[in-house]
N, C-alpha and C. Protein backbone atom coordinates (compact mmCIF):
# COMPACT_ATOMS: atom_id res chain seq x y z
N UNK A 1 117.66 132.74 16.54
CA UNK A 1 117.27 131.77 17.53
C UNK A 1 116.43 132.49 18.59
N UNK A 2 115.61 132.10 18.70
CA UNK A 2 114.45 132.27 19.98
C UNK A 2 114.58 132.16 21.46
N UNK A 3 114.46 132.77 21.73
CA UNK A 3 114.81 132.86 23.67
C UNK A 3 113.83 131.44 24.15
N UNK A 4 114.62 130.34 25.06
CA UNK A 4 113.87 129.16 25.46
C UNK A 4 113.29 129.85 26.51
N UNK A 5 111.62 129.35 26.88
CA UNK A 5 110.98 130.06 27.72
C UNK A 5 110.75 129.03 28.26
N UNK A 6 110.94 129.00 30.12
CA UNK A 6 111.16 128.20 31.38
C UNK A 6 109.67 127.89 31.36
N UNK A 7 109.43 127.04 32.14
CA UNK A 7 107.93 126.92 32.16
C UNK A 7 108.15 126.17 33.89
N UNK A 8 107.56 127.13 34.82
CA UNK A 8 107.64 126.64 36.26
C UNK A 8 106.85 125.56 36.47
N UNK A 9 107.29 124.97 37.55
CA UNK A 9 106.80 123.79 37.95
C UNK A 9 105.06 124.18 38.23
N UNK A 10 104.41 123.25 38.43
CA UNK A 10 103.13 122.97 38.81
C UNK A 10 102.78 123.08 40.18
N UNK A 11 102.06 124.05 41.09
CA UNK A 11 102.65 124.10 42.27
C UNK A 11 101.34 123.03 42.55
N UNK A 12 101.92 121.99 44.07
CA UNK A 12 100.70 121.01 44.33
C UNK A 12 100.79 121.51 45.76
N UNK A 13 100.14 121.22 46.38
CA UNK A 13 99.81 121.09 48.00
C UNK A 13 99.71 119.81 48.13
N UNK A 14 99.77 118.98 49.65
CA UNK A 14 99.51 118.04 50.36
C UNK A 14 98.84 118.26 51.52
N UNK A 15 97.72 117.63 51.83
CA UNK A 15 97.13 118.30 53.29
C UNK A 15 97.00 116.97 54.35
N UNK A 16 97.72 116.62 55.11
CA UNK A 16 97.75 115.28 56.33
C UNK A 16 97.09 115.58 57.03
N UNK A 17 96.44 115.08 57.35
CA UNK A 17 95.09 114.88 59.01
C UNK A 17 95.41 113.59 59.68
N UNK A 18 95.92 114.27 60.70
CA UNK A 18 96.26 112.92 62.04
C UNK A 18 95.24 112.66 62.71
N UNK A 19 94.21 111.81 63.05
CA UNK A 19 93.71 111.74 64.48
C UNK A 19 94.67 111.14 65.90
N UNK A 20 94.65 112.01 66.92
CA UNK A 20 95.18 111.62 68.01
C UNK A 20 94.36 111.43 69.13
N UNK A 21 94.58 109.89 69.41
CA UNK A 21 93.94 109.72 70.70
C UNK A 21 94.82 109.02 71.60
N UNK A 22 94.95 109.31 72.54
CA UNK A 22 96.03 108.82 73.59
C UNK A 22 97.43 108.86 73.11
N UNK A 23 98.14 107.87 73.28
CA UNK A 23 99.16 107.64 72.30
C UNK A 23 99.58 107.22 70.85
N UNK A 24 98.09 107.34 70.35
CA UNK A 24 97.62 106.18 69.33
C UNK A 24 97.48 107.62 67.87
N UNK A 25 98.31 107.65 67.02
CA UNK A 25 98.31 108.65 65.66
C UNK A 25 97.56 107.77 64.80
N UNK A 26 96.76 108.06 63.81
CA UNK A 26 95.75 107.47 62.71
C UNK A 26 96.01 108.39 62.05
N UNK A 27 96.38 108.61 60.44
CA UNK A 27 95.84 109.49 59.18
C UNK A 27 95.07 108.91 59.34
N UNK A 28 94.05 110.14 59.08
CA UNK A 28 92.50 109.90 58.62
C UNK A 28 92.13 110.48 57.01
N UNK A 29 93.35 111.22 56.65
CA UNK A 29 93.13 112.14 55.88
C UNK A 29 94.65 112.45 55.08
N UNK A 30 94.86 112.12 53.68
CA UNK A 30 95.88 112.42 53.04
C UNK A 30 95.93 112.43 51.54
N UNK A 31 96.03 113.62 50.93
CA UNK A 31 94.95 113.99 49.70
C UNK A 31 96.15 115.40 49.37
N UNK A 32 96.46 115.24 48.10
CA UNK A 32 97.43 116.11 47.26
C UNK A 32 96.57 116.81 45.97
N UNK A 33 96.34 118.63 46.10
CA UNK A 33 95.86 118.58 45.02
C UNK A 33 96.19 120.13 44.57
N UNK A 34 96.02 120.83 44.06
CA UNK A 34 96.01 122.22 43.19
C UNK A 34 95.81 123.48 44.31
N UNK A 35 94.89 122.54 44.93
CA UNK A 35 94.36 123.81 46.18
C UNK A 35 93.98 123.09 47.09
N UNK A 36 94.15 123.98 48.13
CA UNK A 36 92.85 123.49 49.45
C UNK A 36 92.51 124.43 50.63
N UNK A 37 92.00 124.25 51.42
CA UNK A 37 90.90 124.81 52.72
C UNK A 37 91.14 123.93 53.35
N UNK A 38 92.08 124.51 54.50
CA UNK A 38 92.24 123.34 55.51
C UNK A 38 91.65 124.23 57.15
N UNK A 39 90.97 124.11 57.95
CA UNK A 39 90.52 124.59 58.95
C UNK A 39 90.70 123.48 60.09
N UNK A 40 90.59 123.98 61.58
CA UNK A 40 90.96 123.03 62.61
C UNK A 40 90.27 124.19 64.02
N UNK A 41 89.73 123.38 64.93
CA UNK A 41 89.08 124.32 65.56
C UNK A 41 88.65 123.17 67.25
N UNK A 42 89.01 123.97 68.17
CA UNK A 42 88.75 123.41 69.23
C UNK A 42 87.22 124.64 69.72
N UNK A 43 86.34 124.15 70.45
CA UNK A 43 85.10 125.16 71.52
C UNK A 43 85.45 125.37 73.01
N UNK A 44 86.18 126.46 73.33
CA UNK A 44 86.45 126.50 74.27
C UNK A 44 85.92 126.96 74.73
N UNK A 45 84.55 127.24 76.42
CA UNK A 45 84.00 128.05 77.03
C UNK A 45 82.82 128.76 75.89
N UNK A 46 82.35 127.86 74.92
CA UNK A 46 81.83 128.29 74.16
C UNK A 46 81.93 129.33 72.95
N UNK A 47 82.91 129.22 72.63
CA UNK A 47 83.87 129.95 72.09
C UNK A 47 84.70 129.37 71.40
N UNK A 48 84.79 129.88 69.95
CA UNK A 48 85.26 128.77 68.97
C UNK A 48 86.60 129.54 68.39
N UNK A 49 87.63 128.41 68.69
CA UNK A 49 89.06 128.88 68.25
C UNK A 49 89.66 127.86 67.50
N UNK A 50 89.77 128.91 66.06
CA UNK A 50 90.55 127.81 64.82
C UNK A 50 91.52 128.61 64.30
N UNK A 51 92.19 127.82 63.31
CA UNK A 51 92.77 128.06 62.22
C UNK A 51 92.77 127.44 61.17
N UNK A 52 92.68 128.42 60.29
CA UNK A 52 92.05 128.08 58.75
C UNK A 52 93.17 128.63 57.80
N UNK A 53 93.80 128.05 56.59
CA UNK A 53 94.87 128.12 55.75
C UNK A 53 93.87 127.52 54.54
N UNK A 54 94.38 128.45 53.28
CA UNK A 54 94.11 127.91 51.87
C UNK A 54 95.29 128.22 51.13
N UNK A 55 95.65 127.70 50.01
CA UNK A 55 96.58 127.57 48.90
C UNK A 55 95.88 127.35 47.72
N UNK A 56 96.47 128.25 47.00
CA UNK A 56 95.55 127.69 45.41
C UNK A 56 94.94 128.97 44.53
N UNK A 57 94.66 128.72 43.39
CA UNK A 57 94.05 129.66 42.77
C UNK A 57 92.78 130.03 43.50
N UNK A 58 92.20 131.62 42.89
CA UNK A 58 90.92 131.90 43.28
C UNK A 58 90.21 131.31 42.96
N UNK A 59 89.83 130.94 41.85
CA UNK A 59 88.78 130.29 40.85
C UNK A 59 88.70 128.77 42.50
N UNK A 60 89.33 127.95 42.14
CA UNK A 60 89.51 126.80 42.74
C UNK A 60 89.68 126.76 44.18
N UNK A 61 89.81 127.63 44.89
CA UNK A 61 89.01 128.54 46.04
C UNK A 61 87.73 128.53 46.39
N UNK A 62 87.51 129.08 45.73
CA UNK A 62 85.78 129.19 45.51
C UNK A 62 85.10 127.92 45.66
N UNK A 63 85.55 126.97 43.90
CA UNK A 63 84.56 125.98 44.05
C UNK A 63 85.01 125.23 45.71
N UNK A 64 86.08 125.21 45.90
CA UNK A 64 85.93 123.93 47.36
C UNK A 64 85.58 124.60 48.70
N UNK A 65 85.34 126.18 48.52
CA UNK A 65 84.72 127.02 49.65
C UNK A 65 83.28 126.53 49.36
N UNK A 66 82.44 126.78 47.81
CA UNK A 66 81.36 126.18 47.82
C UNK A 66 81.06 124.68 48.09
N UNK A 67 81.67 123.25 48.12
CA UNK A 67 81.70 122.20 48.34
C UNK A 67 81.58 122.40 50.00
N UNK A 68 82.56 122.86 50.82
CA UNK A 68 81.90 123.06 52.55
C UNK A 68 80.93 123.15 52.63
N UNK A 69 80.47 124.18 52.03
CA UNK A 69 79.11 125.00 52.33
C UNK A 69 78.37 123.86 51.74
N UNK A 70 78.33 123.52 50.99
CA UNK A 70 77.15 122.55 50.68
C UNK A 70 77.52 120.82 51.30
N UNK A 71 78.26 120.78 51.79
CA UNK A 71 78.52 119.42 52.92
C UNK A 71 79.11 120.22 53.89
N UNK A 72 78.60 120.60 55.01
CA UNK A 72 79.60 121.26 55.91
C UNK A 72 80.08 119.89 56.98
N UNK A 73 79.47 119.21 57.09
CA UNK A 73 79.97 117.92 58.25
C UNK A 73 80.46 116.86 57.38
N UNK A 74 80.55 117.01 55.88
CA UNK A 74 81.20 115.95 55.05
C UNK A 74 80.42 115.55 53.79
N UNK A 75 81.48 114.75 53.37
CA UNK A 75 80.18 114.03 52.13
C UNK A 75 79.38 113.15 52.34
N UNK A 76 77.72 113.05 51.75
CA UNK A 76 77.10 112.58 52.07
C UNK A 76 77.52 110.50 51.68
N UNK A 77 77.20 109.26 52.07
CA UNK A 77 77.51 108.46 51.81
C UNK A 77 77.69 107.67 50.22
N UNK A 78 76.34 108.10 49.71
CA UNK A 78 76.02 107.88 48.59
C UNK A 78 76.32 108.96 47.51
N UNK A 79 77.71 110.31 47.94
CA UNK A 79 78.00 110.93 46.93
C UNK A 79 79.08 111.52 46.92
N UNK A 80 80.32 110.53 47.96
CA UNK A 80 81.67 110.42 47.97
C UNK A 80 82.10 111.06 46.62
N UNK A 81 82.12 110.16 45.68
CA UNK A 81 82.65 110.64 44.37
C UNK A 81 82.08 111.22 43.68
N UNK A 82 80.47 112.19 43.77
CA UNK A 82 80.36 113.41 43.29
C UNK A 82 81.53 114.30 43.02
N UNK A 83 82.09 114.46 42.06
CA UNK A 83 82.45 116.01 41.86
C UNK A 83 81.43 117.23 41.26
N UNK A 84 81.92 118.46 41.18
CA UNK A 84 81.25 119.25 40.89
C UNK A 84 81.92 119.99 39.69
């Protein structure tokens, strides 16, 4: 008989984006996937202070480091559901 070999779970991430304005919370943003690049950043005195977290393989790293870079303010309207 053969040794049963475990097979670990699938690891996922979840990434939530609140907007807060006044007293008022909005998700704007709630998206579960393999990996991600999550960054957050206030300009203070001209001077830019964030924090940036990723999870995920390298490979899949990459491509959604390259997806910023090529939308850095977002996706364009007409190519939401582009993937790459």
């Amino acid at each position: 008989m053969s040794p049963t070999r475990r097979t670990q779970p699938r690891v996922r991430y979840r990434v939530t984006v609140t907007e807060l304005v006044g007293d008022t919370a909005i998700v704007v943003m709630d998206a579960t996937g393999a990996g991600f690049h999550a960054a957050v950043g206030d300009l203070e005195h001209a001077r830019l202070r964030a924090e940036h977290g990723i999870g995920g393989p390298p490979h899949l790293l990459e491509h959604l480091a390259q997806r910023i870079a090529d939308y850095p303010t977002g996706p364009q309207p007409d190519r939401q559901r582009n993937t790459r």
